[in-house]
Every structure is written in structure tokens, then in C-alpha cells.
Protein backbone atom coordinates (compact mmCIF):
# COMPACT_ATOMS: atom_id res chain seq x y z
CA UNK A 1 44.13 -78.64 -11.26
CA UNK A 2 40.60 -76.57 -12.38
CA UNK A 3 39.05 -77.20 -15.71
CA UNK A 4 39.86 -74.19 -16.90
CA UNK A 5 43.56 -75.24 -16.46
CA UNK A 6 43.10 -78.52 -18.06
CA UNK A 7 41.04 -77.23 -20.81
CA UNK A 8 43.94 -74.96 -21.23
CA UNK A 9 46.50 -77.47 -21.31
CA UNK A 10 44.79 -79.61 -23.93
CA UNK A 11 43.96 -76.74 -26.46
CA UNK A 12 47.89 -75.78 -26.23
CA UNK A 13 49.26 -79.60 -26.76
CA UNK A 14 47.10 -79.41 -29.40
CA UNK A 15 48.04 -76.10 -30.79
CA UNK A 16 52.13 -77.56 -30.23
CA UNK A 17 51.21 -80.76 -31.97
CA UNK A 18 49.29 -79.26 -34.87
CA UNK A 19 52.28 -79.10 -37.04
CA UNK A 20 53.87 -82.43 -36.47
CA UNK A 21 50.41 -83.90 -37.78
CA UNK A 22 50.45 -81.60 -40.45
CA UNK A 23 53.71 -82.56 -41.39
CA UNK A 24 53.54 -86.35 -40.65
CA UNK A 25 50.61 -86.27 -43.42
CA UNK A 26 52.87 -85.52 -46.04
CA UNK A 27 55.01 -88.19 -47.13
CA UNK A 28 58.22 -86.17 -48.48
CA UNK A 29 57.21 -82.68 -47.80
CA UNK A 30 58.47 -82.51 -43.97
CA UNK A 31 62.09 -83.21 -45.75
CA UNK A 32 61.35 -80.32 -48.69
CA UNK A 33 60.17 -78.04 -46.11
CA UNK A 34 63.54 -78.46 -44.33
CA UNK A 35 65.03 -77.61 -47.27
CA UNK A 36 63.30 -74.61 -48.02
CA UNK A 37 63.51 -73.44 -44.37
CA UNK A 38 67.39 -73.87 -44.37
CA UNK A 39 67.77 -71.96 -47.57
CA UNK A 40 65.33 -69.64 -47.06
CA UNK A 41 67.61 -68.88 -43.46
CA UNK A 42 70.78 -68.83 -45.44
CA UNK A 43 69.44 -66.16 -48.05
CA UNK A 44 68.25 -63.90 -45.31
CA UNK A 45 71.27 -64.07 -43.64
CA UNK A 46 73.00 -63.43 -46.86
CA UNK A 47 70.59 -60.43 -47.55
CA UNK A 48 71.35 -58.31 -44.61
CA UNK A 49 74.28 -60.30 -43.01
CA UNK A 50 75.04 -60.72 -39.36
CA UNK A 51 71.98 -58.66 -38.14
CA UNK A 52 69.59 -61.83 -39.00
CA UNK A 53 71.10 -63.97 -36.33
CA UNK A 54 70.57 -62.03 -33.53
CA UNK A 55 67.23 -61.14 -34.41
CA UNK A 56 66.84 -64.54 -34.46
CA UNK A 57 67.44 -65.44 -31.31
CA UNK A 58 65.94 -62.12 -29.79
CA UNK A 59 62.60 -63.10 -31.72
CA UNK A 60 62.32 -66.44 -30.32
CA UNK A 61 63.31 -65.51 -27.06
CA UNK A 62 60.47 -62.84 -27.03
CA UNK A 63 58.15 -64.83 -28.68
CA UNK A 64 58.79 -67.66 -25.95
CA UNK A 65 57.93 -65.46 -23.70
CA UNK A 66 54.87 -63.77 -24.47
CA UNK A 67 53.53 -67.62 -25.71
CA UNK A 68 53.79 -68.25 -21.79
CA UNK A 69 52.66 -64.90 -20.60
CA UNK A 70 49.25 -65.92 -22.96
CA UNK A 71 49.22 -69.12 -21.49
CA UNK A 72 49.55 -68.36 -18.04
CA UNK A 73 46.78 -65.61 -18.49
CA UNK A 74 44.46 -68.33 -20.40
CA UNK A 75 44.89 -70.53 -17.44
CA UNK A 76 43.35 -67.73 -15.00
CA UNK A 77 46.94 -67.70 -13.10
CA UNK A 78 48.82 -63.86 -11.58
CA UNK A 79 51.10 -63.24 -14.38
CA UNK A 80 53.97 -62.34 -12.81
CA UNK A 81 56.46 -58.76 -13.81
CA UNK A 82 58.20 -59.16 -17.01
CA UNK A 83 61.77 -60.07 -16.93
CA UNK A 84 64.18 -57.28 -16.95
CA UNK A 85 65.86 -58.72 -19.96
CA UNK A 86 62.50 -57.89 -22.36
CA UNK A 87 63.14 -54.07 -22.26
CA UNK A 88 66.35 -53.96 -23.79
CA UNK A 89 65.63 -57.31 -26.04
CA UNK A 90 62.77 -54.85 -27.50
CA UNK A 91 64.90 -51.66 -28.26
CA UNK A 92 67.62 -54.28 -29.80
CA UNK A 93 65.09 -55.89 -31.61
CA UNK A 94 64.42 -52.26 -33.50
CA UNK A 95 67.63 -51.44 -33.69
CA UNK A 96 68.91 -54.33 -35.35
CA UNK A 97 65.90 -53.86 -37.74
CA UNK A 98 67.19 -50.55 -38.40
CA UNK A 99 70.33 -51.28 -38.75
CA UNK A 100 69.94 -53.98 -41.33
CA UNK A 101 67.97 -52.24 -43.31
CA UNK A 102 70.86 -49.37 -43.93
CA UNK A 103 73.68 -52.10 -44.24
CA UNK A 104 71.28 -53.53 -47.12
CA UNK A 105 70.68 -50.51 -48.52
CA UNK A 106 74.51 -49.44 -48.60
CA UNK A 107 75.17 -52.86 -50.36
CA UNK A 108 72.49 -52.29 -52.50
CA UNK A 109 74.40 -48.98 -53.88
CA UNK A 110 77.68 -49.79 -53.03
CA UNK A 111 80.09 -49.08 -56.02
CA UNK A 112 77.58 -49.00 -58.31
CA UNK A 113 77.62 -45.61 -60.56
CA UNK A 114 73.97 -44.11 -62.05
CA UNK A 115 75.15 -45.47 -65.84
CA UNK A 116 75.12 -48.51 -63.67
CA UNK A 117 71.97 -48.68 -61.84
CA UNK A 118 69.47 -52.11 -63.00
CA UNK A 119 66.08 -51.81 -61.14
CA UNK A 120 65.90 -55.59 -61.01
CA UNK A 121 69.03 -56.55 -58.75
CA UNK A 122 68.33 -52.99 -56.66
CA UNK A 123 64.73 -53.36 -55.96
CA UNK A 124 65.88 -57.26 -54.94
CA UNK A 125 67.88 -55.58 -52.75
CA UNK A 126 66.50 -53.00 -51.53
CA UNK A 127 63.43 -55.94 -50.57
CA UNK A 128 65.72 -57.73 -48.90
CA UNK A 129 67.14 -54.96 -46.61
CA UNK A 130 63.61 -53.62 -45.83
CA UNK A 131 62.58 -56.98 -44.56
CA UNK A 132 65.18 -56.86 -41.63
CA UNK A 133 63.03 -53.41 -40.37
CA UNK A 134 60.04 -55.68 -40.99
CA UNK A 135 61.39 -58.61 -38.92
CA UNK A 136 62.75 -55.85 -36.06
CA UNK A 137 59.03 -53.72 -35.49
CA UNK A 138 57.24 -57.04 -35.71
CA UNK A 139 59.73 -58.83 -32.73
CA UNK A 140 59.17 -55.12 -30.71
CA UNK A 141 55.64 -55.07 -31.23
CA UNK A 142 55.20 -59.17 -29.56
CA UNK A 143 57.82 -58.12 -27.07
CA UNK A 144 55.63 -54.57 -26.12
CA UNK A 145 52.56 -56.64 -25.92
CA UNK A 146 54.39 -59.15 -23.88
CA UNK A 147 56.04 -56.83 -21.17
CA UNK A 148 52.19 -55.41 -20.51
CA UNK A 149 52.27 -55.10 -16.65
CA UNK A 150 49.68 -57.41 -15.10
CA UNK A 151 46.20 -56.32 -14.34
């Protein structure tokens, strides 16, 4: 093992364990911060439904990926070709952004008439729907950086 490798491998334990410590620090925040992150994962899923979930996964799975693609490049080792899953993971990825949005957006207006229309609930969910495009460019954008062919 070089330096550079091990020098590597500290600064990403480091970066890995940075939120444990953070956490450990707290007394009873780690347990509110579970809270919030479970609710906070049930309202999005309630916002734009069943296109959360797999964007999701496909944003971990991308992110994963170009996390190892950075470290292997940091570490001075031959990236190797992408997988042949990331191509398609990135056009799903702005699909499902897409797609969310729209499904918000048509439960956003859905039986509602114009004598009916409050700006408050609508712009709430209008947000909400938006977001999912949000969460699909910014997974596609990782996942294009991460299927960059090595140099």
C-alpha cells in the first residue's frame, strides 16, 4: 500500500465516521433525527406516491457508485468502465422525476373546480410534486458525472 492510498483511506473513514461523532455528541438528538428522517420519508412518499421509492433506491445505488468511482480515482488507481446498469438507472432516474412531478400536479388539481381553488394547499402541492423533478435531475446529474469514461 502507497501513502497516497493510505492517506486516502484515512480521510474517507474519517469522512464515513464524521456523522456517528456528530451524532454520538448529542444526547437525544440521534433518536429525534430518526424521527424526523422517518417522517420526513413518509411525507415524501405521500407527496408524490410510489415514484419516491424507486428513486430511492436508484439514488443510492448511483450515489454508491460514483462515492467509489471518487475514491478509486483519489487513490491514483485505473478506474475501471462504468457498469452497464448506470445508463438506464440515469434515464429512470429523470423519468421518474418527471413523472412524479405530473402525478403531483394532477393530484394537486384533481376534482377541484376554479370557485374551489386555495393557493395555500395548491402551492403545498404543487412544492411537493416539483421536488420529485428536483430529486430525479439531481440523481442523473451524480450518475452522468459518475459514468465519465476513464482518462
Amino acid at each position: 500500500m502507497t501513502k497516497r492510498s493510505g492517506l486516502v483511506g484515512v480521510a474517507l473513514a474519517g469522512l464515513l465516521a464524521s456523522p456517528a461523532l456528530l451524532l454520538l455528541g448529542q444526547g437525544d438528538a440521534p433518536l429525534a433525527l430518526v424521527g424526523r428522517a422517518v417522517s420526513g420519508f413518509g411525507a415524501a412518499v405521500d407527496s408524490v406516491g410510489w415514484v419516491f421509492v424507486p428513486q430511492f433506491v436508484l439514488g443510492a445505488a448511483i450515489l454508491s457508485l460514483a462515492l467509489q468511482r471518487l475514491a478509486t480515482k483519489a487513490a491514483g488507481a485505473t478506474l475501471a468502465a462504468p457498469p452497464v446498469w448506470l445508463d438506464p438507472a440515469v434515464e429512470s432516474a429523470l423519468l421518474l422525476g418527471l413523472l412524479g412531478t405530473i402525478s403531483g400536479m394532477v393530484q394537486g388539481f384533481v376534482g377541484l373546480s376554479p370557485e374551489e381553488l386555495e393557493p395555500g394547499p395548491l402551492v403545498h402541492s404543487l412544492g411537493a410534486a416539483l421536488r420529485s423533478s428536483f430529486v430525479g435531475f439531481a440523481i442523473a446529474l451524480v450518475g452522468v458525472w459518475a459514468k465519465a469514461r476513464p482518462q
